[in-house]
C-alpha atoms as a PDB file:
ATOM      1  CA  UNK A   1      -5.698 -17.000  -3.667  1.00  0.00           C
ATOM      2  CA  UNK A   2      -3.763 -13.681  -4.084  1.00  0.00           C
ATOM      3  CA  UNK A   3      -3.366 -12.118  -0.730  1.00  0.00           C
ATOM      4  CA  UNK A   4      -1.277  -9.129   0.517  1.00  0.00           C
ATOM      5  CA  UNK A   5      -0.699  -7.487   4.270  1.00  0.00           C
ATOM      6  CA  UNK A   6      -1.145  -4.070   4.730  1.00  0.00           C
ATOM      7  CA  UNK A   7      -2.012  -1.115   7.020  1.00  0.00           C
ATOM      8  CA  UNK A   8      -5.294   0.252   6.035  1.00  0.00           C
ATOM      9  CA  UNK A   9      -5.577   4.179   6.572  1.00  0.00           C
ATOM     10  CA  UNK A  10      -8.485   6.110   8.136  1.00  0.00           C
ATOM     11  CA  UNK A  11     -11.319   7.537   5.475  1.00  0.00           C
ATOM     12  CA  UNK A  12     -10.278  10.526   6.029  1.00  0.00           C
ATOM     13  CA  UNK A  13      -6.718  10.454   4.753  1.00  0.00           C
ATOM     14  CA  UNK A  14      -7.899   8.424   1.450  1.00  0.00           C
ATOM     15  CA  UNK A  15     -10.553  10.978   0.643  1.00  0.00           C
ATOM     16  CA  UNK A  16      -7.464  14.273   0.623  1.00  0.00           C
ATOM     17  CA  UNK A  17      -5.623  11.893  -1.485  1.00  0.00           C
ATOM     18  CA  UNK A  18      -8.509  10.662  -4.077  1.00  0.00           C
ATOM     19  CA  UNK A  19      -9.197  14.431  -3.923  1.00  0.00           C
ATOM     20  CA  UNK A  20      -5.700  14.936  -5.136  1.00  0.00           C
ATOM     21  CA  UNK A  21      -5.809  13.057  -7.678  1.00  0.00           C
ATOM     22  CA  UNK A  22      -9.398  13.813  -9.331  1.00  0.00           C
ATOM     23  CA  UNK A  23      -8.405  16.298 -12.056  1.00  0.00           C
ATOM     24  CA  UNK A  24      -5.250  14.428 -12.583  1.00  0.00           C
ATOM     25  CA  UNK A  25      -6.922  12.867 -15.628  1.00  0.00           C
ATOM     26  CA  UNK A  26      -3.688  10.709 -16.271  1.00  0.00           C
ATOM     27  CA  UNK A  27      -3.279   6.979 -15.672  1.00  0.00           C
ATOM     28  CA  UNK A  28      -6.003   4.949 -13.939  1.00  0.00           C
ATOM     29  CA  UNK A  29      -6.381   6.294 -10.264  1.00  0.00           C
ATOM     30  CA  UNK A  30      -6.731   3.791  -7.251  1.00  0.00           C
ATOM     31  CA  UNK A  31     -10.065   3.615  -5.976  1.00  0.00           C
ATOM     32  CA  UNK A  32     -10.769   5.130  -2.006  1.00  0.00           C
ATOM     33  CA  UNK A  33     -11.583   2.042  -0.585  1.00  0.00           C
ATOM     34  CA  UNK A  34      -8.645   0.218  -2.410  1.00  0.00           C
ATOM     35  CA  UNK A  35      -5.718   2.344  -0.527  1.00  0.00           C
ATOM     36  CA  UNK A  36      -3.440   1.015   1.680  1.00  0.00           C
ATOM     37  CA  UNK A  37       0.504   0.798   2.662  1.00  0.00           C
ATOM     38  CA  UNK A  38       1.260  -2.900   1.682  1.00  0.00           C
ATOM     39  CA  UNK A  39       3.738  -4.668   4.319  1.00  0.00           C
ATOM     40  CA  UNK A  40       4.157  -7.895   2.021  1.00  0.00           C
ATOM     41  CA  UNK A  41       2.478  -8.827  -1.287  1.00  0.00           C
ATOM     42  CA  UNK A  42       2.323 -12.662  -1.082  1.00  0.00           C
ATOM     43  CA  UNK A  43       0.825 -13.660  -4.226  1.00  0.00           C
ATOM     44  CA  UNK A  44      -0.705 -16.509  -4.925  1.00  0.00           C
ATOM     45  CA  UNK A  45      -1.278 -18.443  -1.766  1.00  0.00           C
ATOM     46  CA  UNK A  46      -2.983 -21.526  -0.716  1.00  0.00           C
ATOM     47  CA  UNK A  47      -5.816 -21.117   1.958  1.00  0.00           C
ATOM     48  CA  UNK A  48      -3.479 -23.754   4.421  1.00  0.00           C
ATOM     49  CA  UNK A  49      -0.811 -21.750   4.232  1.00  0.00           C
ATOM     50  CA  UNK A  50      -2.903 -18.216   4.762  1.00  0.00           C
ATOM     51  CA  UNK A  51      -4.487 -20.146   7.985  1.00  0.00           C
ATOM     52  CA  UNK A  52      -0.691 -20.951   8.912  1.00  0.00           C
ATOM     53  CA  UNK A  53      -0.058 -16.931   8.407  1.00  0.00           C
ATOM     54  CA  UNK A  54      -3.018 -15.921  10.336  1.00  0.00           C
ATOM     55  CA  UNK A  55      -1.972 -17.836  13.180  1.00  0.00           C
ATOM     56  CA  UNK A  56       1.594 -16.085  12.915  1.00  0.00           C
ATOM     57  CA  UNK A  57      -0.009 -12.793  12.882  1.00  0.00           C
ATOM     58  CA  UNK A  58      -2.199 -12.981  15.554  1.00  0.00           C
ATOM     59  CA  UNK A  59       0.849 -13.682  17.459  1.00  0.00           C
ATOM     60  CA  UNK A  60       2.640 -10.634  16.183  1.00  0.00           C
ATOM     61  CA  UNK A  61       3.136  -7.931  19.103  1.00  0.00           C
ATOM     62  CA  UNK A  62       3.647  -4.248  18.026  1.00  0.00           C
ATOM     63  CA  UNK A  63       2.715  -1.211  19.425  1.00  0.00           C
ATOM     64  CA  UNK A  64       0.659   1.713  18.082  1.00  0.00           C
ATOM     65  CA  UNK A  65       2.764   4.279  15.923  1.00  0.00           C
ATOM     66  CA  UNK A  66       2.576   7.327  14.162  1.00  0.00           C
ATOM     67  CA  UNK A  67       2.825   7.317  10.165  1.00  0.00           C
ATOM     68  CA  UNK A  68       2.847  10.538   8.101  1.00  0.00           C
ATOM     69  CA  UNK A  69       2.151  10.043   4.545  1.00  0.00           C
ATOM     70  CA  UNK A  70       4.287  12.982   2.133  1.00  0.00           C
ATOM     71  CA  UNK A  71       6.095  13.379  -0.857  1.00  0.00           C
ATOM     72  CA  UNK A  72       4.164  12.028  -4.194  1.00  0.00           C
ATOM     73  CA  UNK A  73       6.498  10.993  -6.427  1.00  0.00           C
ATOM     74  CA  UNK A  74       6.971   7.986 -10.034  1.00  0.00           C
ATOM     75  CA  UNK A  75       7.914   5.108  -8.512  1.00  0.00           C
ATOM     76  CA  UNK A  76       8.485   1.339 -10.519  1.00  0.00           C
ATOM     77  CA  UNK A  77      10.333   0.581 -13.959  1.00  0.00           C
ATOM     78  CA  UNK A  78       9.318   2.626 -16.994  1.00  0.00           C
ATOM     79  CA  UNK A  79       5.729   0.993 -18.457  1.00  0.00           C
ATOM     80  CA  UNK A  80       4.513  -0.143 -15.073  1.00  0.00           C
ATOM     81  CA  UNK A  81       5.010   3.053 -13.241  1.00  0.00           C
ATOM     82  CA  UNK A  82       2.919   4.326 -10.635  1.00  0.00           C
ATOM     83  CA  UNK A  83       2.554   7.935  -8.690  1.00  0.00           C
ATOM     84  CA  UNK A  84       2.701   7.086  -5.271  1.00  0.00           C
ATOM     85  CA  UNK A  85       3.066   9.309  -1.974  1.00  0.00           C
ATOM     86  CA  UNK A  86       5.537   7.766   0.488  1.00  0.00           C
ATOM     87  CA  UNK A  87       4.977   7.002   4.401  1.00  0.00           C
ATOM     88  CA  UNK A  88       7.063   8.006   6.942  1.00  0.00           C
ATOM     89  CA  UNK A  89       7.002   5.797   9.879  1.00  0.00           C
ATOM     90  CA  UNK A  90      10.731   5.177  10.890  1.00  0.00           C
ATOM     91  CA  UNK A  91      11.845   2.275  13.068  1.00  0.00           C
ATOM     92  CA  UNK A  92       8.268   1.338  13.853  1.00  0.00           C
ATOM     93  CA  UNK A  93       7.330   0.696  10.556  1.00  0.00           C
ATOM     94  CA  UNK A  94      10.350  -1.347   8.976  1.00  0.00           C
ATOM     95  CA  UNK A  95      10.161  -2.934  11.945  1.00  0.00           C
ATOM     96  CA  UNK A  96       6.483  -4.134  11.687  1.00  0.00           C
ATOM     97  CA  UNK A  97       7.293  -4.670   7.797  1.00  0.00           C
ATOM     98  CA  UNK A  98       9.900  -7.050   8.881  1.00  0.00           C
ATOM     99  CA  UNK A  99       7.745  -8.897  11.442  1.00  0.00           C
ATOM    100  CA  UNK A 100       5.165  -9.488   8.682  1.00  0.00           C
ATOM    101  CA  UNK A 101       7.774 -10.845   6.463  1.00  0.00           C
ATOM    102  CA  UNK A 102       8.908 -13.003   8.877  1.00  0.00           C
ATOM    103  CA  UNK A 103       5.827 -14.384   9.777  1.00  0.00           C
ATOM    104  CA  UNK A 104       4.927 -14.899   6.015  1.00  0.00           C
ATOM    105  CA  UNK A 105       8.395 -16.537   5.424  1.00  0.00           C
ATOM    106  CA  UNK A 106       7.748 -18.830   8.292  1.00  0.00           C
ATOM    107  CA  UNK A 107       4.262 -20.126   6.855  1.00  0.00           C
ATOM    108  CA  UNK A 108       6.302 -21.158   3.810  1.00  0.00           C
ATOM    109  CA  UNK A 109       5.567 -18.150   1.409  1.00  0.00           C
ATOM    110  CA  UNK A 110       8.699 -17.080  -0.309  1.00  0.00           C
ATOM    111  CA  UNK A 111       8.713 -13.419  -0.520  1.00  0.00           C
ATOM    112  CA  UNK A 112      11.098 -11.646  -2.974  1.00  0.00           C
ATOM    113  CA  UNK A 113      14.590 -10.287  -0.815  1.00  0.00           C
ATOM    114  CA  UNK A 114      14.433  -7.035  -1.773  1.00  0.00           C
ATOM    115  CA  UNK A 115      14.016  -2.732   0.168  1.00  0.00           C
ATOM    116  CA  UNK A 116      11.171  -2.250   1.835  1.00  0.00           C
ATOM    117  CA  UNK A 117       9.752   1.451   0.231  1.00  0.00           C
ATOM    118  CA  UNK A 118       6.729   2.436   1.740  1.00  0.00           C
ATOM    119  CA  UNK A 119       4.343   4.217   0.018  1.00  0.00           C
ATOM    120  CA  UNK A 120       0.708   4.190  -0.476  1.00  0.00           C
ATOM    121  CA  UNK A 121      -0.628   3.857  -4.575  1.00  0.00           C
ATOM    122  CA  UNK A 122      -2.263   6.482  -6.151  1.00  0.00           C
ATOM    123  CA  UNK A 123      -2.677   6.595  -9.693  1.00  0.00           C
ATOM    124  CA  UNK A 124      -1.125   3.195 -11.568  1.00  0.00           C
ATOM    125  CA  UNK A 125      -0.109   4.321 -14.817  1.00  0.00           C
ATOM    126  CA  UNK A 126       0.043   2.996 -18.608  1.00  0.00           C
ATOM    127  CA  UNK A 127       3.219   1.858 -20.327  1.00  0.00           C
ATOM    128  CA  UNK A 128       3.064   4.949 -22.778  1.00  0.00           C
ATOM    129  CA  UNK A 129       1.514   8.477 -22.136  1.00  0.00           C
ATOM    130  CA  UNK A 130       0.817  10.577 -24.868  1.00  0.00           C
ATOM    131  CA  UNK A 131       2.372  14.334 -24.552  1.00  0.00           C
ATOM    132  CA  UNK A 132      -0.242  15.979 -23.351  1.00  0.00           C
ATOM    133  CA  UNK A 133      -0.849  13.413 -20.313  1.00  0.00           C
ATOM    134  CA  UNK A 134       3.034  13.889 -19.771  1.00  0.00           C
ATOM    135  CA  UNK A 135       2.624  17.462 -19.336  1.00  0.00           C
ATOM    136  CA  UNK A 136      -0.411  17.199 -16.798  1.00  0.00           C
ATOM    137  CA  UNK A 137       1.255  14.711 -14.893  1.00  0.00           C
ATOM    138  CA  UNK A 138       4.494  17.445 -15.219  1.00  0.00           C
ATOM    139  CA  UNK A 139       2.324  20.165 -13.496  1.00  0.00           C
ATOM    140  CA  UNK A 140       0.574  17.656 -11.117  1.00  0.00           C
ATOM    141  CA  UNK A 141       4.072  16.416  -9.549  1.00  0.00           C
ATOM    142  CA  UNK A 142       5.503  19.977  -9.778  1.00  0.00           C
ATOM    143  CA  UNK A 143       2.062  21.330  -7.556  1.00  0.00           C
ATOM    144  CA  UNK A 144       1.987  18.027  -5.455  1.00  0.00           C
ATOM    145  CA  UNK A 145       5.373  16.881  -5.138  1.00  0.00           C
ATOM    146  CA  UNK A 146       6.462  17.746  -1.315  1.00  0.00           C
ATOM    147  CA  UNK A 147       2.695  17.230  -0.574  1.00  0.00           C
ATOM    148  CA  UNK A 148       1.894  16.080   2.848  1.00  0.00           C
ATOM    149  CA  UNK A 149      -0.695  14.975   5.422  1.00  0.00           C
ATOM    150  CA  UNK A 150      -0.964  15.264   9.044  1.00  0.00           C
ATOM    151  CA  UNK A 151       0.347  12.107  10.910  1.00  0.00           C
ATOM    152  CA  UNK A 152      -2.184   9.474  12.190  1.00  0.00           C
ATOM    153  CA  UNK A 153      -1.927   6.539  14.285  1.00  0.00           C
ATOM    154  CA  UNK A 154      -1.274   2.893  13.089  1.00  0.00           C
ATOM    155  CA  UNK A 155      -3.005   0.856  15.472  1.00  0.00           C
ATOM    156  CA  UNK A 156      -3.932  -2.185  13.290  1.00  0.00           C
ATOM    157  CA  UNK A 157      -2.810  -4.139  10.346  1.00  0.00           C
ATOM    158  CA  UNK A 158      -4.860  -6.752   7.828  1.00  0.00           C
ATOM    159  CA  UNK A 159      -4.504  -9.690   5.088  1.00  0.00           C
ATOM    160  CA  UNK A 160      -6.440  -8.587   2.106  1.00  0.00           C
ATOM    161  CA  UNK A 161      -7.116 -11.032  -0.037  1.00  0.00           C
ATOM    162  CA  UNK A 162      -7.299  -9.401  -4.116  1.00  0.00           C
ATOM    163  CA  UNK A 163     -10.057 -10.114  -6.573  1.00  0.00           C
ATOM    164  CA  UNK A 164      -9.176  -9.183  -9.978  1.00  0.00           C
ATOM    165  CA  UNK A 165     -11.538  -8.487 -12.247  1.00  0.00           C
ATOM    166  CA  UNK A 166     -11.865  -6.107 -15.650  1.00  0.00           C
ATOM    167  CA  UNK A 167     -12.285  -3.063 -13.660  1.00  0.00           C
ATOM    168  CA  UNK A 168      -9.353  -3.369 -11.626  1.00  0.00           C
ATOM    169  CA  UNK A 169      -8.593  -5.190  -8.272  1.00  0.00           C
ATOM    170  CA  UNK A 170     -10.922  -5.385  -5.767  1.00  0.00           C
ATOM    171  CA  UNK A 171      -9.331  -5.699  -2.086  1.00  0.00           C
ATOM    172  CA  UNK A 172     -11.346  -7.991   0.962  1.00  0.00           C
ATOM    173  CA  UNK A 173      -9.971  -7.956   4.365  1.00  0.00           C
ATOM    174  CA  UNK A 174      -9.879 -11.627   5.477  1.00  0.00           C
ATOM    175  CA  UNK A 175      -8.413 -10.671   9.217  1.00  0.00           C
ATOM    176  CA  UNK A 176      -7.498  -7.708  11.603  1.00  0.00           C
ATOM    177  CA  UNK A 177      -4.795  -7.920  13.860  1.00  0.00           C
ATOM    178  CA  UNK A 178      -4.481  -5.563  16.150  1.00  0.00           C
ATOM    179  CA  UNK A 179      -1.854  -2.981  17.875  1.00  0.00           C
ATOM    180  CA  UNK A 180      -0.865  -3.661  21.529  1.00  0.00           C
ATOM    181  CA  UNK A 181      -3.174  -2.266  23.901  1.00  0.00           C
END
């Protein structure tokens, strides 16, 4: 199954940024309940192997930390670009990023070697825009480009497991895990 870890954000923070991006009108815009900050995309995984990653972790130990989501920028190779607003989390979060990876490396999923840039999706967008969806995206980056929200607490991390379907991706949570207490 296609799976991903991630830190899912509080309601609050993905209704300001669906707001955001309502009269964007550009590019097909990730759906509330779909946002997230992904740790590790895994792919296609067998269910013995996710059960082998669950295991791993519940055993991870991190503590609580403050992430601040700001700055929405393009991000990704011309004609699979996305506009995505970047998180801010410091030592905490590459460190938790590199936990997961760990954990997912030692369950036998081989995850591509490559920078860890966190950010959280907004809008994905198509491989050509005509003009006039060039210049609203222009004047949306230019009025939203040092954009940011107030910090909030990570306190708990999940494996999603991704549907896909015509519509887009549709995300279930298959586990919680947890911050320190």
């Amino acid at each position: 199954m296609r799976a991903f870890v991630a830190l899912p954000l509080p309601d609050a923070v993905c209704e300001t940024l669906a707001l955001w991006c309502d009269d964007l009108g550009v590019g097909r815009a990730v759906p509330e309940d779909n946002m997230h900050l992904t740790l590790a995309f895994l792919d296609e995984v067998a269910l013995p192997t996710l059960q082998v990653l669950n295991e791993g972790l519940e055993a991870l130990v991190f503590d609580p930390f403050p992430l601040r989501l700001a700055g929405i920028d393009l991000m990704g190779a011309r004609g699979s670009q996305v506009l995505a607003i970047r998180g801010q989390g410091g030592v905490a979060l590459s460190g938790l990023q590199s936990k997961v990876a760990q954990a997912a490396r030692m369950a036998g999923i081989d995850l591509p070697r490559r920078r860890f840039r966190p950010h959280v999706t907004l809008v994905r967008l198509g491989p050509r825009l005509a003009m006039q969806d060039e210049a609203r995206l222009g004047r949306f980056l230019a009025a939203f480009a040092d954009a940011a929200l107030d910090p909030f607490e990570v306190s708990r991390l999940a494996l999603y497991r991704s549907h896909l379907t015509r519509d887009g991706a549709e995300y279930e949570v298959l586990a919680d895990y947890p911050a320190a207490p």
